[in-house]
Protein backbone atom coordinates (compact mmCIF):
# COMPACT_ATOMS: atom_id res chain seq x y z
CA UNK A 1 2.58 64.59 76.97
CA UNK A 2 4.13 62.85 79.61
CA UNK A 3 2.60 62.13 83.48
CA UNK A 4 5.47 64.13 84.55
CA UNK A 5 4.75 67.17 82.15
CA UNK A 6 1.16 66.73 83.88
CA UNK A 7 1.76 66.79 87.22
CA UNK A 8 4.15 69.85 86.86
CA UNK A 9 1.88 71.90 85.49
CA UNK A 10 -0.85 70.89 87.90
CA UNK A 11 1.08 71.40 91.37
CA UNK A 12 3.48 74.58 89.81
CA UNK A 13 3.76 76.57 92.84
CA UNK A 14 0.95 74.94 94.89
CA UNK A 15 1.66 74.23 99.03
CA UNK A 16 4.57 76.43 98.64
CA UNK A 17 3.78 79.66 100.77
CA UNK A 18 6.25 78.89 103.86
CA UNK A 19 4.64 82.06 106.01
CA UNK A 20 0.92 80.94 106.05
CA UNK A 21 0.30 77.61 103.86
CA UNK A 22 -1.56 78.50 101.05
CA UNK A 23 -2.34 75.70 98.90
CA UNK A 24 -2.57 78.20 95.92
CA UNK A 25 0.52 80.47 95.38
CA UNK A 26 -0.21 83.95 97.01
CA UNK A 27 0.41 86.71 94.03
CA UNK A 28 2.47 89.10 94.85
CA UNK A 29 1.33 93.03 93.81
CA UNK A 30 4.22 94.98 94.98
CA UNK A 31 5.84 96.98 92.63
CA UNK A 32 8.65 97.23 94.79
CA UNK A 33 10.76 95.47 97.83
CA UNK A 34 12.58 96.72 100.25
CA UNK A 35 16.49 96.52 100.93
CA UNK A 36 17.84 94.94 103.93
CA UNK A 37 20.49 97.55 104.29
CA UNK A 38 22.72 99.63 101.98
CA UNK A 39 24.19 97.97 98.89
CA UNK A 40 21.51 94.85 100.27
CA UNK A 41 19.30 93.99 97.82
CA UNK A 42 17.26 91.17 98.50
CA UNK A 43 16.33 88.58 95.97
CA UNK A 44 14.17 90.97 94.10
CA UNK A 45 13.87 94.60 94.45
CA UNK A 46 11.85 96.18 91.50
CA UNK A 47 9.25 94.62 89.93
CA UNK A 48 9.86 95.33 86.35
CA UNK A 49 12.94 93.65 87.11
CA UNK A 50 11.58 90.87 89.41
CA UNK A 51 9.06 88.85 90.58
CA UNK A 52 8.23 85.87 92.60
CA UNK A 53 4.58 85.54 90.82
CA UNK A 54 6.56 85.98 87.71
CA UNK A 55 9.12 83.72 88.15
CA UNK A 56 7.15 80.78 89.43
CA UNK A 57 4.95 80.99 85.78
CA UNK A 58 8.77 81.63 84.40
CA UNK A 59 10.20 78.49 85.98
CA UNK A 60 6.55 76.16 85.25
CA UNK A 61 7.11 77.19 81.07
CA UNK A 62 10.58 76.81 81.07
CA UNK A 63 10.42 73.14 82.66
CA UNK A 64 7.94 72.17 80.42
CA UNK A 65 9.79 73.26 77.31
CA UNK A 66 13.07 71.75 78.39
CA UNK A 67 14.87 75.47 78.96
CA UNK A 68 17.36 77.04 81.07
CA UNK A 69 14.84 79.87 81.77
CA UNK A 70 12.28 82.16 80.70
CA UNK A 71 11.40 85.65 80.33
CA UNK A 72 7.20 86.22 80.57
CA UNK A 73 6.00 89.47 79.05
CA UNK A 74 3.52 91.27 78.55
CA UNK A 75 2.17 90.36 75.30
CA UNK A 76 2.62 87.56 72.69
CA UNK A 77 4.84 90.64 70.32
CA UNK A 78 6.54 91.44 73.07
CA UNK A 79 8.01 88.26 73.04
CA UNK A 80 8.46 88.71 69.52
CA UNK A 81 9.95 91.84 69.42
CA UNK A 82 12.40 91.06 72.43
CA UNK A 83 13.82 88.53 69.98
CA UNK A 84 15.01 91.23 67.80
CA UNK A 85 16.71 92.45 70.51
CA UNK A 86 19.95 89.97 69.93
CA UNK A 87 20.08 91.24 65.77
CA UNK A 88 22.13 94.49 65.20
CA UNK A 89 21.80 96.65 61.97
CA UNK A 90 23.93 94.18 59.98
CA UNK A 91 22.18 91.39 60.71
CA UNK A 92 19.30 89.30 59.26
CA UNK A 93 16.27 87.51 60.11
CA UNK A 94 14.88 85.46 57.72
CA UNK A 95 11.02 84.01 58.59
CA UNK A 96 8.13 82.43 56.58
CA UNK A 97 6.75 84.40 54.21
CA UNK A 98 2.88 82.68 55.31
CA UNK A 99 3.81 83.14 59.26
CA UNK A 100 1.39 85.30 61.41
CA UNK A 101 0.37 88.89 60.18
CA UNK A 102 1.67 90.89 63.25
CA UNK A 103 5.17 89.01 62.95
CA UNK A 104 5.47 89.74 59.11
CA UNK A 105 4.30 93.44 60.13
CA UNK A 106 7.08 94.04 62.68
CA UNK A 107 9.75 92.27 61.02
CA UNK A 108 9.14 94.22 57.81
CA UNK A 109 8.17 97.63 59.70
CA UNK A 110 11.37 97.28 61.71
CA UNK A 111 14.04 96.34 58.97
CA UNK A 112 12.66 99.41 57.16
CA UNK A 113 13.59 101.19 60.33
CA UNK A 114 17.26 99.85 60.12
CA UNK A 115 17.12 97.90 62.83
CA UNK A 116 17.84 94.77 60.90
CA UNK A 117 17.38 93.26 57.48
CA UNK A 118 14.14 91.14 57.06
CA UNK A 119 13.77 88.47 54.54
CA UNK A 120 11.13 86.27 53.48
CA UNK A 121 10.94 82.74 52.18
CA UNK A 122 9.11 79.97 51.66
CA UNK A 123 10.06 77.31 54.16
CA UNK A 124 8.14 74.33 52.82
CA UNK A 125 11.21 74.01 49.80
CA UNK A 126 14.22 73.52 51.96
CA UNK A 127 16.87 72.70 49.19
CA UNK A 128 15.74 76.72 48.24
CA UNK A 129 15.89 77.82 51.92
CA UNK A 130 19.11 76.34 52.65
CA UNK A 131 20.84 78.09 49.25
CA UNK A 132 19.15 81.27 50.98
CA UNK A 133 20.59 80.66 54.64
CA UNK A 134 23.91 79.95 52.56
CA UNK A 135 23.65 83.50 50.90
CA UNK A 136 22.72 85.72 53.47
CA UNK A 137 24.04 84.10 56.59
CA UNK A 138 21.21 85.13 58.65
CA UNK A 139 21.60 85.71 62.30
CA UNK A 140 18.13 84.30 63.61
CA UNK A 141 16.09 81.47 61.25
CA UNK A 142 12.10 81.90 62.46
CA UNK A 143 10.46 79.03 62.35
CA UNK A 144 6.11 79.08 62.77
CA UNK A 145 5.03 75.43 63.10
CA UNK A 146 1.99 74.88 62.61
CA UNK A 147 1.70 78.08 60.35
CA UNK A 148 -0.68 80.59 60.40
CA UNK A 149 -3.32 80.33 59.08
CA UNK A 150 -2.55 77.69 56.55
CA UNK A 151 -1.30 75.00 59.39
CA UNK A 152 1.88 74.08 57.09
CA UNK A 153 4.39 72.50 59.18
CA UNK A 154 8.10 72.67 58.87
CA UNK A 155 10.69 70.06 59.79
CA UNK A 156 11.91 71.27 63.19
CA UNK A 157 15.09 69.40 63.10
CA UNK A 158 16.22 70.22 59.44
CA UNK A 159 16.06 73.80 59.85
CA UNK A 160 18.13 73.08 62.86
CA UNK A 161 20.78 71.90 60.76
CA UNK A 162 20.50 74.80 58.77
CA UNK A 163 20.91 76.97 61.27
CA UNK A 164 24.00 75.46 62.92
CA UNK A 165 25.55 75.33 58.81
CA UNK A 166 25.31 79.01 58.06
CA UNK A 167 25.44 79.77 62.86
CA UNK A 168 22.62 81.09 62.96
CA UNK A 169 19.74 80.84 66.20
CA UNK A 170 16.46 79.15 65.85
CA UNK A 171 13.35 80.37 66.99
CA UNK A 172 10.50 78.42 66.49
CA UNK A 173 6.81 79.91 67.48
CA UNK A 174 5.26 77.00 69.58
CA UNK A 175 2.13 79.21 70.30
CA UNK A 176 -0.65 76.95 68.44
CA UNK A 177 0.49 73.77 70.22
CA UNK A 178 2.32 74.61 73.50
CA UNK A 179 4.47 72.92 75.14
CA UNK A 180 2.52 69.24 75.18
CA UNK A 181 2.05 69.26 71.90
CA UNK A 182 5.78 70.06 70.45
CA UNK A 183 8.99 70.84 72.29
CA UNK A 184 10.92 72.67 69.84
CA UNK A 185 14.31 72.96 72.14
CA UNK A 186 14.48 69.09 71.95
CA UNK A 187 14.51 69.02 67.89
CA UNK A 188 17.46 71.79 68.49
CA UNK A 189 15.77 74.78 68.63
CA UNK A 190 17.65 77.96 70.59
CA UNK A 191 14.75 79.92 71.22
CA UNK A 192 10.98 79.09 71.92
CA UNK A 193 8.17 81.69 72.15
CA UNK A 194 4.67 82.06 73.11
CA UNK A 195 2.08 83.86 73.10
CA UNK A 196 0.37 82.87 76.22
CA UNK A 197 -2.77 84.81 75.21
CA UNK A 198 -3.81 81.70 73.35
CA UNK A 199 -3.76 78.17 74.88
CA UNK A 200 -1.25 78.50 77.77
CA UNK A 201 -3.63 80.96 79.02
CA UNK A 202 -7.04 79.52 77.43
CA UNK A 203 -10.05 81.72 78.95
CA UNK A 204 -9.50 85.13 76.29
CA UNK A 205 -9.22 87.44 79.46
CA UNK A 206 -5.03 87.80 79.49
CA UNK A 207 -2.70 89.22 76.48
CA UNK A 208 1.19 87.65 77.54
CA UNK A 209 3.87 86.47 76.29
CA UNK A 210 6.98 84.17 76.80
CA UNK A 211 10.18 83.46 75.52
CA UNK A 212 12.19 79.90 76.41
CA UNK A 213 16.18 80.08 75.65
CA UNK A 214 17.42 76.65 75.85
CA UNK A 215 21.03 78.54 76.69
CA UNK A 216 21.95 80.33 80.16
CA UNK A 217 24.13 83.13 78.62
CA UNK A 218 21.16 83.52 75.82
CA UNK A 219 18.71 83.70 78.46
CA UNK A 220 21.19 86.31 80.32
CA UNK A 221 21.11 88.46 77.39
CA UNK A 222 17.34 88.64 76.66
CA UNK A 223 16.54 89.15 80.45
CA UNK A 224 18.62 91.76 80.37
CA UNK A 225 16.68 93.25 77.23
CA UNK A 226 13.20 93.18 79.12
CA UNK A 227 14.14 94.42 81.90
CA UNK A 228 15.65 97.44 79.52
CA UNK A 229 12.98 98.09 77.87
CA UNK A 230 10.12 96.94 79.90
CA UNK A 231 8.29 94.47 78.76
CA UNK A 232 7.71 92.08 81.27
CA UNK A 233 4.16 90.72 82.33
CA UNK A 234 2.37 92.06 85.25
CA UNK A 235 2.28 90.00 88.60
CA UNK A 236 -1.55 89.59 88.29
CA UNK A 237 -1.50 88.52 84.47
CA UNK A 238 1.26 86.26 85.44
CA UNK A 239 -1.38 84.82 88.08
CA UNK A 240 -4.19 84.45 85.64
CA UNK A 241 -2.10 82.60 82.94
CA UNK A 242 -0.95 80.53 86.10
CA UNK A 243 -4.22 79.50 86.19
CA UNK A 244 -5.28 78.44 82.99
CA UNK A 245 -1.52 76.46 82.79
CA UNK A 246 -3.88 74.43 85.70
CA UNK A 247 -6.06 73.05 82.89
CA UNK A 248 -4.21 73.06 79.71
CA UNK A 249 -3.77 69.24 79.65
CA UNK A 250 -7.56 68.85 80.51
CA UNK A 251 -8.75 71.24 77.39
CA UNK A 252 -6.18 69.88 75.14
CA UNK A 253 -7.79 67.31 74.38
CA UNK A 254 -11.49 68.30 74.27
CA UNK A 255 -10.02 71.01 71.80
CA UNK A 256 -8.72 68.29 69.52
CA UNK A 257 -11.67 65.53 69.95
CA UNK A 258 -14.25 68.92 68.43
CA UNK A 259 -11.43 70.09 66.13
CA UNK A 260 -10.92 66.51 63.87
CA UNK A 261 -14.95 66.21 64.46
CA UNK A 262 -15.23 69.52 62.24
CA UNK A 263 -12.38 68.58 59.98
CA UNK A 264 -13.78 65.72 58.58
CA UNK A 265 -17.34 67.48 58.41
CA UNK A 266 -15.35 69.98 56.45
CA UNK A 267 -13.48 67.88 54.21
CA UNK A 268 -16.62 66.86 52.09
CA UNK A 269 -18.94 68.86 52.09
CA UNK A 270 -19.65 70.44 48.82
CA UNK A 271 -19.13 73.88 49.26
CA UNK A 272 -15.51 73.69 50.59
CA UNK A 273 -12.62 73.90 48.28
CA UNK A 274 -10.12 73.09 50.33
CA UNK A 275 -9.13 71.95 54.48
CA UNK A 276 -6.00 72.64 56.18
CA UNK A 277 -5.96 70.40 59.18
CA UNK A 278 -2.71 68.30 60.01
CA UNK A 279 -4.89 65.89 61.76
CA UNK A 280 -6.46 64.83 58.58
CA UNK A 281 -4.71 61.95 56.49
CA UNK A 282 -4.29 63.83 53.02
CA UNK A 283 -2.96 66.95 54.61
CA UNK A 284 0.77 67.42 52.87
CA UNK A 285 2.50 67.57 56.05
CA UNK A 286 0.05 64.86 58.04
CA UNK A 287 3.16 62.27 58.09
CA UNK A 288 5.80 64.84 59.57
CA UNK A 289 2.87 66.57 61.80
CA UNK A 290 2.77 62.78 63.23
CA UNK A 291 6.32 62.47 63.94
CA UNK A 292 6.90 65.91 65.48
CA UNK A 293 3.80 66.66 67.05
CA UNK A 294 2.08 64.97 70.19
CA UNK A 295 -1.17 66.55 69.19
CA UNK A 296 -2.89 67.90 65.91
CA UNK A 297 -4.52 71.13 67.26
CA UNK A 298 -7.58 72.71 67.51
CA UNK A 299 -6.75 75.16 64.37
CA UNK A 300 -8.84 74.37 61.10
CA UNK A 301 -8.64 76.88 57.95
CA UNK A 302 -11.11 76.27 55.36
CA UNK A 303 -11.55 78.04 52.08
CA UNK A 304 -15.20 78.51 50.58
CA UNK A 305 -16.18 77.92 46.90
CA UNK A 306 -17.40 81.89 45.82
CA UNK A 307 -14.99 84.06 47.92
CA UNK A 308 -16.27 86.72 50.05
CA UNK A 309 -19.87 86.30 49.29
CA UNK A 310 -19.93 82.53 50.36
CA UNK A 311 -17.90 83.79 53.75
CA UNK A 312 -20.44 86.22 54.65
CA UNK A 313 -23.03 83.89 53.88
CA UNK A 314 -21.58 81.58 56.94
CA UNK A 315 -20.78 84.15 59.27
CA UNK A 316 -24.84 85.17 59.12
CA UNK A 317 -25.50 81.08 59.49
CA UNK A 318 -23.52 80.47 62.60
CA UNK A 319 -24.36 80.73 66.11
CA UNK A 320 -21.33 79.59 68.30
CA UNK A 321 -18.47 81.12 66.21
CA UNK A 322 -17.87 84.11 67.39
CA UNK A 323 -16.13 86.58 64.77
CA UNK A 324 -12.78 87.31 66.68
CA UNK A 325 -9.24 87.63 66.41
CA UNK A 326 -7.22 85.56 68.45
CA UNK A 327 -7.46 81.97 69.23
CA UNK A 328 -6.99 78.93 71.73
CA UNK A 329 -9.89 79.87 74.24
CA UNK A 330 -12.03 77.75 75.48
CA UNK A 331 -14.73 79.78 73.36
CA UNK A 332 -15.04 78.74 69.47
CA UNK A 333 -13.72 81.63 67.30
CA UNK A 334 -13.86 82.13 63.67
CA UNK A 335 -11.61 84.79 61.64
CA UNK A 336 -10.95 85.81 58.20
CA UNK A 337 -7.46 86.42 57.89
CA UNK A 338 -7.28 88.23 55.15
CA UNK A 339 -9.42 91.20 56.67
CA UNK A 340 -8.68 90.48 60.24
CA UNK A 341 -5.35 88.96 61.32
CA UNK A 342 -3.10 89.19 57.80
CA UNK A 343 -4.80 92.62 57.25
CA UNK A 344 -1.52 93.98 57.54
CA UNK A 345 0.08 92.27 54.88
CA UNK A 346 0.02 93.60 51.22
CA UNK A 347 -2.08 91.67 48.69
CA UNK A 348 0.67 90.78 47.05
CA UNK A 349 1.94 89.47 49.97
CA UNK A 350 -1.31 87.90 50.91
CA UNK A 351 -1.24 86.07 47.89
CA UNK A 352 2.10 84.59 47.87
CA UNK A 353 1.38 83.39 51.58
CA UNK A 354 -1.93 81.83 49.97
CA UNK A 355 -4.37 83.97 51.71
CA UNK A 356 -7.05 84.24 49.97
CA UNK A 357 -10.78 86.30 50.08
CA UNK A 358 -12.52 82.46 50.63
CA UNK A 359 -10.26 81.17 53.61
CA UNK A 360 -11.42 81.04 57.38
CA UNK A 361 -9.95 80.19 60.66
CA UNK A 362 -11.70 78.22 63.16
CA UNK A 363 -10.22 78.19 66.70
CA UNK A 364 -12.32 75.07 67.94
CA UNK A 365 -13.65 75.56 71.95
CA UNK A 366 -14.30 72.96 74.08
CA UNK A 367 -18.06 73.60 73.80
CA UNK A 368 -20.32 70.35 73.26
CA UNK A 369 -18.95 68.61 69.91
CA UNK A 370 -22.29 67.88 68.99
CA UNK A 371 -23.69 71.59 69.17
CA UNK A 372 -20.87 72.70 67.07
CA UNK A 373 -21.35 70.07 64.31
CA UNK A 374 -24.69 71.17 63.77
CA UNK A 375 -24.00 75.22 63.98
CA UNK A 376 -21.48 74.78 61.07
CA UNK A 377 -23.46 72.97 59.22
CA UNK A 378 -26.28 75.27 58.76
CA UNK A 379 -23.40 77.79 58.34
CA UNK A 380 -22.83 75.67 55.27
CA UNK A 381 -26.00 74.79 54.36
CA UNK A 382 -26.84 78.71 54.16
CA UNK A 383 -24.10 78.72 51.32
CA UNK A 384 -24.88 75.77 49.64
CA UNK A 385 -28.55 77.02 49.27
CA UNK A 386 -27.13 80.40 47.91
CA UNK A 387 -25.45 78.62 45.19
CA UNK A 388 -28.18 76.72 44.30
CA UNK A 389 -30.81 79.48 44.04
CA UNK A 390 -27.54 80.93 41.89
CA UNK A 391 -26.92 78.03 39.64
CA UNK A 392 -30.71 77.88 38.84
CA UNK A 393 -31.25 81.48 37.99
């Protein structure tokens, strides 16, 4: 994160209102502008299509990520789906087989449609994903770095090769560490997306999206797309995720500083099997996480000795987890992805992405790191009793 990256972020858009000198940015609520004559269309004229809140979060994402533009919509799919947008009935997308469960959903849903063909792989074997890429000649490689849940991380700049050997775009999902934390358009990414629900946004009151093309005729061609098919982000949203961009530097790092606290606490205590934390030394991807990441996350997944049982056990234990979807508030979450987030997925599926009945998500808050330490372990304590008591009977 650089003091440059910092200070943009900080002053996007402030001392900029020409007509009464607003420090803040005013936010602008029309859903429409008036023409200056016949045939003259000022700078914007609808707001679907359009506008100057809009654009100024546009231009503050797109800066940080290294892009020619960006489109904001209206939720973290949406930027998903408006992806799809560029594939035709022919064409391929081939994406982690352990990425998010709402991507796997609508890439699988859709190719069933016809839209396009959807494969699945497993992109921690590259020899095996570049004999795939080979095969199929995929239009669009997706790349989900940290994964979800399982925080696997794949080389940014390999599958970049890969892409340009069979011509294919990559998009890589930069959601869990925004733009400080990874800049995937400078390891040779095509694409970026967000969804700015998460950290961008950071206070769990805004659903949004964005999507970073580091090409202008790319760009051209997706703007064109949401504007199509509506899905760009409201004016006020826009405003709100504005806002939390403000901070993002600021809670980045309390995030991380309670996130390794927990890992470690995690990493030996009796009743976990197993941590997935890229922050920790004998992660298998701590080395490249190091050399392509700025930051380690605030994302732990955890998986509990006695399944479902010992995961209920927990949830009854804690008092600052809240049981939640979503993530990267400043509010600590906790999820089980196999009921919650990857409920969409098969079990089969579940299984070959790892998912299993035992494994929970932490989204770590910025709450005090002490407080938090303690909660989860009488979480784990509550477990660890229950399979005593167990063991004994």
């Amino acid at each position: 994160m650089s003091r440059r990256q910092i200070t943009s972020m900080v002053r996007a858009g402030v001392d900029s209102d020409n007509q009464y000198g607003s420090v803040m940015p005013p936010l602008y609520l029309s859903s429409n502008y008036s023409f200056e004559g016949l045939y003259a269309k000022r700078e914007y004229d609808y707001s679907r299509s359009g506008n100057p809140t809009r654009e100024l979060l546009g231009n503050a994402l797109a800066e940080l990520e290294g892009g020619s533009g960006s489109i904001v919509t209206n939720t973290g799919m949406s930027a998903v789906v408006l992806v799809t947008y560029l594939l035709t009935a022919k064409d391929t997308i081939i994406a982690p087989h352990n990425c998010y469960g709402g991507c796997y959903r609508v890439f699988d849903s859709l190719s069933q449609t016809g839209r396009f063909k959807a494969r699945f792989s497993d992109f921690s074997d590259l020899d095996t994903l570049r004999g795939e890429c080979s095969l199929i000649r995929p239009k669009v490689i997706w790349v989900e770095t940290p994964s979800n849940p399982l925080l696997r991380i794949t080389d940014i700049q390999k599958v970049a090769a890969i892409a340009r050997e069979c011509n294919a775009l990559l998009v890589v999902d930069n959601t869990f560490l925004t733009p400080l934390g990874q800049q995937p358009l400078t390891l040779g990414a095509d694409i970026v997306v967000h969804s700015t629900t998460k950290y961008i946004n950071g206070h769990s009151d805004v659903v949004g999206g964005a999507v970073i093309a580091a090409d202008a005729s790319l760009l051209e061609k997706l703007s064109w797309w949401a504007n199509c098919v509506g899905s760009t982000a409201s004016p006020f949203d826009c405003s709100q995720v504005l806002r939390g961009l403000r901070t993002l530097h600021a809670r980045l790092r309390c995030h991380e500083e309670n996130a390794l606290q927990l890992a470690h606490i995690l990493a030996v205590h009796p009743v976990v099997s197993c941590v997935h934390y890229p922050g920790l030394n004998d992660h298998p991807d701590h080395q490249l996480a190091s050399r392509q990441q700025s930051w380690s996350g605030a994302i732990i997944s955890f998986e509990l000795y006695g399944g479902e049982q010992a995961v209920k056990l927990l949830l009854e234990g804690l008092a600052c987890f809240t049981l939640a979807e979503s993530l990267g508030g400043v509010e600590s979450l906790i999820c089980h992805p196999a009921s919650m987030t990857h409920g969409a997925m098969s079990e089969e599926a579940q299984i070959e992405a790892g998912i299993g009945k035992g494994l929970l998500r932490l989204s770590v808050g910025i709450e005090d790191g002490q407080d938090l330490e303690e909660d989860l372990i009488r979480g784990l304590e509550k477990v660890q009793s229950s399979i005593l008591i167990a063991e004994a009977d």
